[in-house]
N, C-alpha and C. Protein backbone atom coordinates (compact mmCIF):
# COMPACT_ATOMS: atom_id res chain seq x y z
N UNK A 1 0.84 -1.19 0.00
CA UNK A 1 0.00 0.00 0.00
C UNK A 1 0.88 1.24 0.00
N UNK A 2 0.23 2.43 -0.71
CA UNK A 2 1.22 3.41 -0.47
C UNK A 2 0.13 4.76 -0.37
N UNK A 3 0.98 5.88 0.24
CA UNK A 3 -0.20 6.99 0.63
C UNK A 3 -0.31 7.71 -0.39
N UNK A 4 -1.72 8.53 -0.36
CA UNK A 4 -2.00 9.39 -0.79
C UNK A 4 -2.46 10.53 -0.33
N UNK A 5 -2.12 11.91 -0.85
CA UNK A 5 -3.59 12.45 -0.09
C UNK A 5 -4.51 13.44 -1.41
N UNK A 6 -6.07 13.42 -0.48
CA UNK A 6 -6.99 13.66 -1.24
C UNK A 6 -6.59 14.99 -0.61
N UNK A 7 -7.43 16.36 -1.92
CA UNK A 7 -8.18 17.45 -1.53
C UNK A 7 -9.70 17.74 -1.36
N UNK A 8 -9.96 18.27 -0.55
CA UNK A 8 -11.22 18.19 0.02
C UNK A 8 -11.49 19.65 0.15
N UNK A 9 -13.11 19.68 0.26
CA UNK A 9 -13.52 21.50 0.67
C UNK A 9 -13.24 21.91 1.68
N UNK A 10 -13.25 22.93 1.89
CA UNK A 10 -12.79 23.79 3.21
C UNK A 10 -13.15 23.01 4.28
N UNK A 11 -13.06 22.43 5.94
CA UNK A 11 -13.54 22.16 6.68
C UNK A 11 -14.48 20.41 6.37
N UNK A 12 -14.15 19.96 4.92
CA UNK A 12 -14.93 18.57 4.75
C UNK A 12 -13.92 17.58 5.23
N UNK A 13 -12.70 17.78 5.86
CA UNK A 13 -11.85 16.51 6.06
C UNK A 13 -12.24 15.58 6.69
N UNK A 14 -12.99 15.62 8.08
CA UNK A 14 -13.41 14.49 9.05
C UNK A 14 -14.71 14.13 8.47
N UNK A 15 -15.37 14.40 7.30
CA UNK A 15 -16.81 14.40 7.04
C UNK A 15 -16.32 13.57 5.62
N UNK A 16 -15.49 13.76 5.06
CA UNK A 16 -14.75 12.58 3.67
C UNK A 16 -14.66 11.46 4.34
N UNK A 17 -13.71 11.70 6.03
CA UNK A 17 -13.05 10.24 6.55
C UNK A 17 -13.79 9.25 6.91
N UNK A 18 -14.95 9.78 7.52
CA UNK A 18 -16.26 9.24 7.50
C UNK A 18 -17.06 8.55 6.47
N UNK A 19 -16.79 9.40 4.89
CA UNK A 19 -17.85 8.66 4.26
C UNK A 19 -17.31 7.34 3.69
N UNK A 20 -15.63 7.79 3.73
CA UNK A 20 -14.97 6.78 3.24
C UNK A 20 -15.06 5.50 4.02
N UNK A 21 -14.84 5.74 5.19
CA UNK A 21 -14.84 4.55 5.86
C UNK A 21 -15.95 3.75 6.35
N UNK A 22 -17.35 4.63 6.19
CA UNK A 22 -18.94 3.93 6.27
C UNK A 22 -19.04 3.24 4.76
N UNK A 23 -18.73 3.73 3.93
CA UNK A 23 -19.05 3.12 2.63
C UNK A 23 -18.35 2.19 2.17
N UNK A 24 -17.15 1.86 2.39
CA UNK A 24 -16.28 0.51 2.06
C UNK A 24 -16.76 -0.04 3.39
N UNK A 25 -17.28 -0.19 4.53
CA UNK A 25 -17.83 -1.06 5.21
C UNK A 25 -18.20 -2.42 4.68
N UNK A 26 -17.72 -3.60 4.79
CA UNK A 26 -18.36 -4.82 4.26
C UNK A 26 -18.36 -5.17 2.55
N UNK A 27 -17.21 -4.09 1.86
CA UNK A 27 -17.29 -4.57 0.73
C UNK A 27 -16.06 -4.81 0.24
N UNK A 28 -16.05 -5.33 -0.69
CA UNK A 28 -14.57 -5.78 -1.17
C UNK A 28 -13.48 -5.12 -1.64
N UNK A 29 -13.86 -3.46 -1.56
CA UNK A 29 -12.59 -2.66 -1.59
C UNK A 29 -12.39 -1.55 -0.61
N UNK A 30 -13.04 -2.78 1.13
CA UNK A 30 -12.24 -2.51 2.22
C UNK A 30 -10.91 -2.07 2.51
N UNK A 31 -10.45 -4.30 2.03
CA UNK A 31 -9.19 -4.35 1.87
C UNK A 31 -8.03 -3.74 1.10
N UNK A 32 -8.23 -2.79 0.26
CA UNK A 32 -7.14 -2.36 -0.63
C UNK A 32 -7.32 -0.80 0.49
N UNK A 33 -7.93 -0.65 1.48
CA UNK A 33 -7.51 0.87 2.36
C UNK A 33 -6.83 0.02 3.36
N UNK A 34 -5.79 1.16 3.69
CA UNK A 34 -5.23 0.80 5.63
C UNK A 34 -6.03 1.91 5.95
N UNK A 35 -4.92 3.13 6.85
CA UNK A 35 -5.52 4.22 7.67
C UNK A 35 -5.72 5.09 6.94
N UNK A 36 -6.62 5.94 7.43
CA UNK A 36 -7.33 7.27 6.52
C UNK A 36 -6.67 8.60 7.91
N UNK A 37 -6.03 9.54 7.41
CA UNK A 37 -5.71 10.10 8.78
C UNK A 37 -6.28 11.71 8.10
N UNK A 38 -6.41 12.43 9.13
CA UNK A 38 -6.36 13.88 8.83
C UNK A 38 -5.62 14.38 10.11
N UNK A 39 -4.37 14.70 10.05
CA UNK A 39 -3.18 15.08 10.74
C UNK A 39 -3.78 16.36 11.46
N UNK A 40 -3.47 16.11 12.90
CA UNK A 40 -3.78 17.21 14.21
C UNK A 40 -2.60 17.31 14.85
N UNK A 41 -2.36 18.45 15.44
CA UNK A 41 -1.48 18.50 16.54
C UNK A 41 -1.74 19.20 17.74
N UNK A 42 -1.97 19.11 18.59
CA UNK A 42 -2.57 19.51 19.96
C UNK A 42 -1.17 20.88 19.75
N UNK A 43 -2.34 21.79 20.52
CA UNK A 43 -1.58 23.31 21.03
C UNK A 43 -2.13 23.21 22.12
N UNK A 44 -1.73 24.21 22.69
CA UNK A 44 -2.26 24.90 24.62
C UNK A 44 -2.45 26.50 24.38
N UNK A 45 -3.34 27.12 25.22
CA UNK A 45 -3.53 28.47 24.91
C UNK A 45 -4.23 28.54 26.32
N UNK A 46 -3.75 30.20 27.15
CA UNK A 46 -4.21 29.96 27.94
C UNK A 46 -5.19 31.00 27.99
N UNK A 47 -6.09 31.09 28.79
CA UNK A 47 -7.81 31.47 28.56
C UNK A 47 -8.06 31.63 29.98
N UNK A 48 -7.91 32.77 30.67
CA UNK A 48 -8.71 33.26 32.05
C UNK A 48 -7.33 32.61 33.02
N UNK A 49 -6.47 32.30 32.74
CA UNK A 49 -5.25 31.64 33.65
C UNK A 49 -5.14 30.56 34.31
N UNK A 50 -6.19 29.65 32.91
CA UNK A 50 -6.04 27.96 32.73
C UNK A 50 -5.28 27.51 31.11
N UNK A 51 -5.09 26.61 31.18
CA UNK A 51 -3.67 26.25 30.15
C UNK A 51 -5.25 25.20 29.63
N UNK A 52 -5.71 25.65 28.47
CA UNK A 52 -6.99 25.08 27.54
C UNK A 52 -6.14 24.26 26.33
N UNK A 53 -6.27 22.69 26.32
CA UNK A 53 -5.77 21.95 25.09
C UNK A 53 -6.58 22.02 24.02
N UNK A 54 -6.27 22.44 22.80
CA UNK A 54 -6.85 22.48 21.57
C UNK A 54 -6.20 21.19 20.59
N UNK A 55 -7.01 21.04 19.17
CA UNK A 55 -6.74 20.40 17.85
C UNK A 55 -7.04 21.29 16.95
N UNK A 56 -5.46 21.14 16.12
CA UNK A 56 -5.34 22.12 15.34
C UNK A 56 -5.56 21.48 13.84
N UNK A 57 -5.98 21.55 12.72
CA UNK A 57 -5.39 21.05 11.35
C UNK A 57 -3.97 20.85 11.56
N UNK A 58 -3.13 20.06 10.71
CA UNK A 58 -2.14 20.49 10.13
C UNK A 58 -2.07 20.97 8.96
N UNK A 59 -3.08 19.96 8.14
CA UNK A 59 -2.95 20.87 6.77
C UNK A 59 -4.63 20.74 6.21
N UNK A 60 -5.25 21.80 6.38
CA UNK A 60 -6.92 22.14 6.09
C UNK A 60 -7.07 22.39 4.38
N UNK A 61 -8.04 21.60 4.57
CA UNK A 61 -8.57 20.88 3.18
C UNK A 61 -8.23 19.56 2.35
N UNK A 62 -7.06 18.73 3.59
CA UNK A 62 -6.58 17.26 3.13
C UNK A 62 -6.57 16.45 3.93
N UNK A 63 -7.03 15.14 3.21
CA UNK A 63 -6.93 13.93 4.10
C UNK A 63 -6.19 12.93 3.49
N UNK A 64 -5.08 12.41 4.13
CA UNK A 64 -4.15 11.76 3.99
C UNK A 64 -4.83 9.69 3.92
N UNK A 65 -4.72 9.44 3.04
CA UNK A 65 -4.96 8.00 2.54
C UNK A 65 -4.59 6.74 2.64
N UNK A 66 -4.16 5.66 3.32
CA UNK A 66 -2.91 4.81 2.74
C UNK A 66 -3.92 3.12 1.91
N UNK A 67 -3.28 3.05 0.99
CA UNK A 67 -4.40 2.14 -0.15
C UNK A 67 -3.80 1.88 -1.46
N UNK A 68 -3.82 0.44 -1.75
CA UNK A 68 -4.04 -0.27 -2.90
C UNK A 68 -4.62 0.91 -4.42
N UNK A 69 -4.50 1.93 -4.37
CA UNK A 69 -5.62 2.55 -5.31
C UNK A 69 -5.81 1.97 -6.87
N UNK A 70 -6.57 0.73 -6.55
CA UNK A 70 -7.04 0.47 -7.63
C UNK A 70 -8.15 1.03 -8.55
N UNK A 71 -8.43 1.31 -9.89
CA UNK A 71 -9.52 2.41 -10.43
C UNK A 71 -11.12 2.58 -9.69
N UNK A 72 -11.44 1.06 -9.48
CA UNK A 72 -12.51 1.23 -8.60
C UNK A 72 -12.61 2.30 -7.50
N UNK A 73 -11.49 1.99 -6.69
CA UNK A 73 -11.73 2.78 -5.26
C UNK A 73 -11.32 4.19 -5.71
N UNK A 74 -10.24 4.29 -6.84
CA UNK A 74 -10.37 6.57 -7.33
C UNK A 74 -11.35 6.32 -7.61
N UNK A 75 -12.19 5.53 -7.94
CA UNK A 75 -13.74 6.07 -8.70
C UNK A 75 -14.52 6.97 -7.13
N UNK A 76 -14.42 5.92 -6.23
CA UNK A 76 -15.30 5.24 -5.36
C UNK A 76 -15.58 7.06 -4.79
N UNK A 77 -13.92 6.92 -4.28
CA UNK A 77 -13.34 7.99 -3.31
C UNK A 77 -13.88 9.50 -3.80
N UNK A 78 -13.39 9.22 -5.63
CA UNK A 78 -13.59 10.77 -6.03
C UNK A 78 -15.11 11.15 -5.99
N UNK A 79 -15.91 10.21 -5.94
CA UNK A 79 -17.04 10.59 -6.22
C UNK A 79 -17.73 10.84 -4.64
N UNK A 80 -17.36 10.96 -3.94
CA UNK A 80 -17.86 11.19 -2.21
C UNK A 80 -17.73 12.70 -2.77
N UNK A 81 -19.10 13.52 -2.10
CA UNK A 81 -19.31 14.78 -1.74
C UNK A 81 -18.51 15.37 -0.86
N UNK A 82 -17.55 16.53 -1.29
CA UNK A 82 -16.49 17.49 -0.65
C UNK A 82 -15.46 16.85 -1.30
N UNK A 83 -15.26 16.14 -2.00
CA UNK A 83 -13.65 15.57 -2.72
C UNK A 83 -13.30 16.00 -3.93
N UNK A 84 -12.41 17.02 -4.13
CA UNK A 84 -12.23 17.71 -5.16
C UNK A 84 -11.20 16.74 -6.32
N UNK A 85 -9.88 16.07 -5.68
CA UNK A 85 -9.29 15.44 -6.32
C UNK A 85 -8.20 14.91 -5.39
N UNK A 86 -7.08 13.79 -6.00
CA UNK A 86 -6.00 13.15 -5.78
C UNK A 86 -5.11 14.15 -5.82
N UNK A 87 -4.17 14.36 -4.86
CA UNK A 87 -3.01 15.50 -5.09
C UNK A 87 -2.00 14.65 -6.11
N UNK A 88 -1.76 15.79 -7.21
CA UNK A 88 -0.44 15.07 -7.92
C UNK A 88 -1.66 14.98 -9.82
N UNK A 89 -2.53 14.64 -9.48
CA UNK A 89 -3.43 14.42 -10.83
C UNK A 89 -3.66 15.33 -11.70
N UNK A 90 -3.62 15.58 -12.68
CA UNK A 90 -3.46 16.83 -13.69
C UNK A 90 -3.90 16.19 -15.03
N UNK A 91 -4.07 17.18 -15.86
CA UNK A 91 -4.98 16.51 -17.29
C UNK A 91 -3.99 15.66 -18.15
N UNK A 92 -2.84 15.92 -17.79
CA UNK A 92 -2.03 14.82 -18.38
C UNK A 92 -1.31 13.71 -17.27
N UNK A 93 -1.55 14.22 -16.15
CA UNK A 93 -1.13 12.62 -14.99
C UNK A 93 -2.08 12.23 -14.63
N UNK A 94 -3.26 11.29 -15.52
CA UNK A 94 -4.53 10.80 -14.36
C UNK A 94 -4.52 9.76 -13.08
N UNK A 95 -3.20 9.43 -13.21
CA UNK A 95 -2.95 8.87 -12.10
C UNK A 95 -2.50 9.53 -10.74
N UNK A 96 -2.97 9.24 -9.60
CA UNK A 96 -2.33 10.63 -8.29
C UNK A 96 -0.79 10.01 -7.85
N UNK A 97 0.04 10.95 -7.57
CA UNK A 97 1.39 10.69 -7.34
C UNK A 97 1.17 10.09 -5.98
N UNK A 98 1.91 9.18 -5.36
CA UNK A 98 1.90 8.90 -4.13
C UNK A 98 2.97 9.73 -2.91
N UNK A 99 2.70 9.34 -2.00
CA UNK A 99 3.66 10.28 -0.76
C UNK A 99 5.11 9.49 -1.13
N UNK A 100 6.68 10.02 -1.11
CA UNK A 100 7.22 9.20 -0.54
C UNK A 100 7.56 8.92 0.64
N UNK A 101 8.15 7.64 1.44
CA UNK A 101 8.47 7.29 2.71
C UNK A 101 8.84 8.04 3.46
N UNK A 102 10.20 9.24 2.99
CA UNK A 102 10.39 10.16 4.04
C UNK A 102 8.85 10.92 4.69
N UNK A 103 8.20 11.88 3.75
CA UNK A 103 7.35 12.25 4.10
C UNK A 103 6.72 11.61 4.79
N UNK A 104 6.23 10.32 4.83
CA UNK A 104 5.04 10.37 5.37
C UNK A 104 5.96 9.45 7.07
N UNK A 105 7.05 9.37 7.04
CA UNK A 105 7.42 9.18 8.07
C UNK A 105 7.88 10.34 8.78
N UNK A 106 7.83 11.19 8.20
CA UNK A 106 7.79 12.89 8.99
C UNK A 106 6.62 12.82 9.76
N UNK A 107 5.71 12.45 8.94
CA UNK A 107 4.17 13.30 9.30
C UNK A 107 3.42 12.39 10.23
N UNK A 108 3.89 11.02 10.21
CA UNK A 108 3.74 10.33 11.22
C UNK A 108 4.78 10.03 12.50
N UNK A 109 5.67 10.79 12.41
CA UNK A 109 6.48 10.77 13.46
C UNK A 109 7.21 9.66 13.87
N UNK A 110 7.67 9.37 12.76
CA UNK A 110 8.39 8.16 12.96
C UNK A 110 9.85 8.78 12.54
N UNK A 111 10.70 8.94 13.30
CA UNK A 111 12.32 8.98 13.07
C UNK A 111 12.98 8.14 12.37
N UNK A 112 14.27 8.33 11.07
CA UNK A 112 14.81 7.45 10.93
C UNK A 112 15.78 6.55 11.25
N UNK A 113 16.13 7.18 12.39
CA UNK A 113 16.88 6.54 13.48
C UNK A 113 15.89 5.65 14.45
N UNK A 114 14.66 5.58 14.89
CA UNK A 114 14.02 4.61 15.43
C UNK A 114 13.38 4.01 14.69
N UNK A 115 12.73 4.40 13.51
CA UNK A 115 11.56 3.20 12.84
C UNK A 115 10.63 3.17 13.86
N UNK A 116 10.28 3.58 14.95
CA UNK A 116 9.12 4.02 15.92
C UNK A 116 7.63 4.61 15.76
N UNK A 117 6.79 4.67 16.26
CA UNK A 117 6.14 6.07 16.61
C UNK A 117 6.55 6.64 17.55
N UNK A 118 6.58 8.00 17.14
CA UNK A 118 7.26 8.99 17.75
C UNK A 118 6.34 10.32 18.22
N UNK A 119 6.71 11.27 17.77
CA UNK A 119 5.73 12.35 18.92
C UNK A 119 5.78 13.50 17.31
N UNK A 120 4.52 13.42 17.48
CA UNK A 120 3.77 14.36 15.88
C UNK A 120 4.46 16.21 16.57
N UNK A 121 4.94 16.55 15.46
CA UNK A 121 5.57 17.90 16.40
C UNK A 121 4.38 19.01 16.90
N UNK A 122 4.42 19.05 17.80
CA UNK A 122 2.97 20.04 18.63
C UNK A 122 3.08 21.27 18.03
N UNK A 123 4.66 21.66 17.19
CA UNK A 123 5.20 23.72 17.26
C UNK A 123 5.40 23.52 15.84
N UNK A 124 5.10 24.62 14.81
CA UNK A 124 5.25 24.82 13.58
C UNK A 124 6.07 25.97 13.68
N UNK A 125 6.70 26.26 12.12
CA UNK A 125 6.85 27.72 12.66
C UNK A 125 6.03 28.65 12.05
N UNK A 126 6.58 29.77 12.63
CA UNK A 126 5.74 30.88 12.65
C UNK A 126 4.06 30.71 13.76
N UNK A 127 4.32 30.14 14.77
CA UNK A 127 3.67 29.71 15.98
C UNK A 127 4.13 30.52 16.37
N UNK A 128 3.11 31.10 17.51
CA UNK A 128 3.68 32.42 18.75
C UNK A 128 3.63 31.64 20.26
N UNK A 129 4.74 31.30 20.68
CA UNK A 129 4.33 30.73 22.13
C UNK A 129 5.07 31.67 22.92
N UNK A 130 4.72 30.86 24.06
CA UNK A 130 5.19 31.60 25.06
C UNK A 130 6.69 30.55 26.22
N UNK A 131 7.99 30.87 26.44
CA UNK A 131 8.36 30.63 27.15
C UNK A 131 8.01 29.99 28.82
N UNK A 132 7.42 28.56 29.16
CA UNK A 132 7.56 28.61 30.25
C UNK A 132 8.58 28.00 31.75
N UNK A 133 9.49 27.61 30.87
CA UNK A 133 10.75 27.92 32.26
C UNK A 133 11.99 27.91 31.27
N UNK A 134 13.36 28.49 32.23
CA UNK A 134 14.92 28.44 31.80
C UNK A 134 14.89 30.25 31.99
N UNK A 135 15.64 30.36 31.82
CA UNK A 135 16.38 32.07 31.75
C UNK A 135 15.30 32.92 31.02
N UNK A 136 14.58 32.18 30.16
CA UNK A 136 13.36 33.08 29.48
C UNK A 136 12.28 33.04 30.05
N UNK A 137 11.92 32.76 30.97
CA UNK A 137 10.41 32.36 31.64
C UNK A 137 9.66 33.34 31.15
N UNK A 138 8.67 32.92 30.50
CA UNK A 138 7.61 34.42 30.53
C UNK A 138 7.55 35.35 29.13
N UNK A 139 9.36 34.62 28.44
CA UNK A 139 9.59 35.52 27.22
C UNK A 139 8.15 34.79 25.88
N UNK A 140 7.67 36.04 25.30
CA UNK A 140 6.84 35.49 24.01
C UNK A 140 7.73 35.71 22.76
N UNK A 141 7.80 34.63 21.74
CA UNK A 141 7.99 34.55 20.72
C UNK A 141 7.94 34.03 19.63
N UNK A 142 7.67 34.28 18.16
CA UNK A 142 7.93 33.09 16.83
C UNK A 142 8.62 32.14 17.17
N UNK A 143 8.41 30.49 16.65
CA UNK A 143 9.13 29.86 16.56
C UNK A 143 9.17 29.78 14.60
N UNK A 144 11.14 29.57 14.83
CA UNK A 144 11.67 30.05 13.81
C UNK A 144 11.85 28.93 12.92
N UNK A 145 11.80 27.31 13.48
CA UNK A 145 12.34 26.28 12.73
C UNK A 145 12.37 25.50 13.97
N UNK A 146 11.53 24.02 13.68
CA UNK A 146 11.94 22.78 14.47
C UNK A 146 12.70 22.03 14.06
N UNK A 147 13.21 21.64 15.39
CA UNK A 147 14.33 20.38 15.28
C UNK A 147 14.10 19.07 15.67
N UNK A 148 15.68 18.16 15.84
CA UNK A 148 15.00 16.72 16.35
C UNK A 148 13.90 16.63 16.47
N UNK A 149 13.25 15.82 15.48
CA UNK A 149 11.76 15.10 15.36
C UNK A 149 10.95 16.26 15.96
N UNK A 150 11.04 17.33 16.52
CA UNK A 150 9.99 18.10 17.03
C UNK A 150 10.25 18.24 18.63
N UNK A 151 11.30 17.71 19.15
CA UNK A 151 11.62 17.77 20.50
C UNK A 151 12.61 18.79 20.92
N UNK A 152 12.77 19.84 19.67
CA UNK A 152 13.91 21.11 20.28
C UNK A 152 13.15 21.73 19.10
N UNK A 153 13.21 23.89 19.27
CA UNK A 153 12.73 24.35 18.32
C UNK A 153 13.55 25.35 18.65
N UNK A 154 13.83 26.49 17.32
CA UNK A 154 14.74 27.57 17.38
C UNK A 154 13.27 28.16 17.83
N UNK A 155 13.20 29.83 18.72
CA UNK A 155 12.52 30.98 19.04
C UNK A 155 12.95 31.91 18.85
N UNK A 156 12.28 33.11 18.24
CA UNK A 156 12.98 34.03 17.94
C UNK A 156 12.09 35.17 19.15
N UNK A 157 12.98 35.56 20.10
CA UNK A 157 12.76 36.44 20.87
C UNK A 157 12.91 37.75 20.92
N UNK A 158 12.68 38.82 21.61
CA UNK A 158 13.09 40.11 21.69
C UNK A 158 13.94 40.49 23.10
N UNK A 159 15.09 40.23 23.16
CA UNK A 159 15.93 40.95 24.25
C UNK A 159 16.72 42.35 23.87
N UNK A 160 16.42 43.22 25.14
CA UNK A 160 16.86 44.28 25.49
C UNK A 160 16.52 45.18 23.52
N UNK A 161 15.41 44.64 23.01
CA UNK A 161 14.90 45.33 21.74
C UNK A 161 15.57 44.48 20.52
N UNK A 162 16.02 43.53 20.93
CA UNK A 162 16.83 43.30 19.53
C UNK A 162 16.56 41.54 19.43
N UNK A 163 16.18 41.08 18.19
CA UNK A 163 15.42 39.96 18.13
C UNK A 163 16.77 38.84 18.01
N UNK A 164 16.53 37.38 19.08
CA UNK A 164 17.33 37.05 19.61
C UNK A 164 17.10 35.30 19.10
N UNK A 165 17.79 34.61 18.26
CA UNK A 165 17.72 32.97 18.22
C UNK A 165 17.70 32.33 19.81
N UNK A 166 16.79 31.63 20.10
CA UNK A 166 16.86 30.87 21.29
C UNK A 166 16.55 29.35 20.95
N UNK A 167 17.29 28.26 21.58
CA UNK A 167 17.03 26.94 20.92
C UNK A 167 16.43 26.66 22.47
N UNK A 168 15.20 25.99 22.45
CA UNK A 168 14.63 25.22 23.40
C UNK A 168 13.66 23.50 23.27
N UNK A 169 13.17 23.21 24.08
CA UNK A 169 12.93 21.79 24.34
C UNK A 169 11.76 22.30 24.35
N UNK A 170 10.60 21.40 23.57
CA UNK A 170 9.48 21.59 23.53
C UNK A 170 8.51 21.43 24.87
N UNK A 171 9.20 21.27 25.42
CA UNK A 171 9.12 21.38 26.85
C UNK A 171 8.60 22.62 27.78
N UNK A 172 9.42 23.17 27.02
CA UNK A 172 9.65 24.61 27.49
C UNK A 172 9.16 25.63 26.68
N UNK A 173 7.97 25.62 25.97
CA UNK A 173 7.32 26.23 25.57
C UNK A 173 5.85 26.02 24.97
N UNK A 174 5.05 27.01 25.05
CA UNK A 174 3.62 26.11 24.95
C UNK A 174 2.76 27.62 24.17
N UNK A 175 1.81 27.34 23.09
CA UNK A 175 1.34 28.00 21.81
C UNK A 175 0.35 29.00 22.72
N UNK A 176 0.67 30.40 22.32
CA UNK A 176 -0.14 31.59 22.79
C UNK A 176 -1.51 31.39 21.87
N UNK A 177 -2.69 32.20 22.75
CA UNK A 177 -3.59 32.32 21.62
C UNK A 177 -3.20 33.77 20.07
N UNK A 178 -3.59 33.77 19.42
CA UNK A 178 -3.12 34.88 18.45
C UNK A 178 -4.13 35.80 18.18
C-alpha cells in the first residue's frame, strides 16, 4: 500500500473520513484501504489563567490515505461529496502521485533513526508561544524552525529590543492564543 492524499472542501476533512470509511464497510474494496488520517497536533492556549488543550489542522482541506488505489476505489473515493481530487493528478497525470516514505514518516512521526512512533511535532513555525521555564520564563515569541523530530525548536525572541535565536525543548514552551 502506499499513501496518498486527497483534496477536500474547506472544513470537509473528518466528514470525507467518514464517508470513506462507512461506505467501504463490508465490501470488497475494504481491503485495498489501511488508515485514513487527517493530521492534528494539539496546542495549549491559555484562557482566564487555565492552560486550555486544543486540535489544530495540520494541513486544512486534506486527508491523507494509505491504499491499494485500484480504479474502482479513485472512482469510489472521487465521487464522495467534498472531494475535489488526488493531489499530484493533472490533465495529463490521471494517475495521483503517491507520498514518498520520508514524508510520510515525517508526518507520522516516525524517526529514521528509530523506525518508531514517535511524537507528531505540537510547534510549527511561525507559531507564537510563550516561554515557560529556563532564563526566558515568561519571554513570548515566533518559533523560527523545528528540530529533532519536534523535540527542540529555534525561538525568535526580543531581548533588550533586539530579536534574539533561542534553541529550546518543547518542553519549554507552549502556543499563545493569536
Amino acid at each position: 500500500m502506499q499513501w496518498y492524499v486527497i483534496h477536500t472542501y474547506s472544513s470537509y476533512e473528518n466528514k470525507v473520513k467518514q464517508a470513506i470509511e462507512k461506505g467501504l464497510e463490508g465490501t470488497k474494496l475494504r481491503e485495498y484501504v489501511g488508515q485514513i488520517l487527517v493530521p492534528v497536533r494539539k496546542s495549549y492556549i491559555i484562557r482566564d489563567g487555565k492552560k486550555i488543550e486544543r486540535e489544530k489542522k495540520l494541513f486544512t482541506s486534506y486527508v491523507i490515505i494509505e491504499a491499494d488505489l485500484t480504479p474502482e476505489l479513485r472512482t469510489y473515493i472521487l465521487n464522495i461529496p467534498g472531494v475535489t481530487k488526488f493531489l499530484g493528478q493533472s490533465k495529463t497525470h490521471k494517475d495521483p502521485i503517491p507520498l514518498d516514505e520520508e514524508e510520510i514518516n515525517r508526518l507520522l512521526g516516525i524517526s529514521d533513526r528509530e523506525k518508531e512512533p514517535g511524537k507528531i511535532f505540537n510547534f510549527m513555525p511561525g507559531d507564537m508561544v510563550r516561554i515557560n521555564s529556563g532564563p526566558f520564563t515568561d519571554f513570548e515569541g515566533v518559533v523560527q524552525k523545528v528540530a529533532d523530530d519536534g523535540t527542540k525548536a529555534v525561538i525568535e525572541v526580543t531581548v533588550f529590543g533586539r530579536k534574539t535565536p533561542v534553541e529550546l525543548n518543547s518542553e519549554q514552551i507552549e502556543i499563545v492564543k493569536k
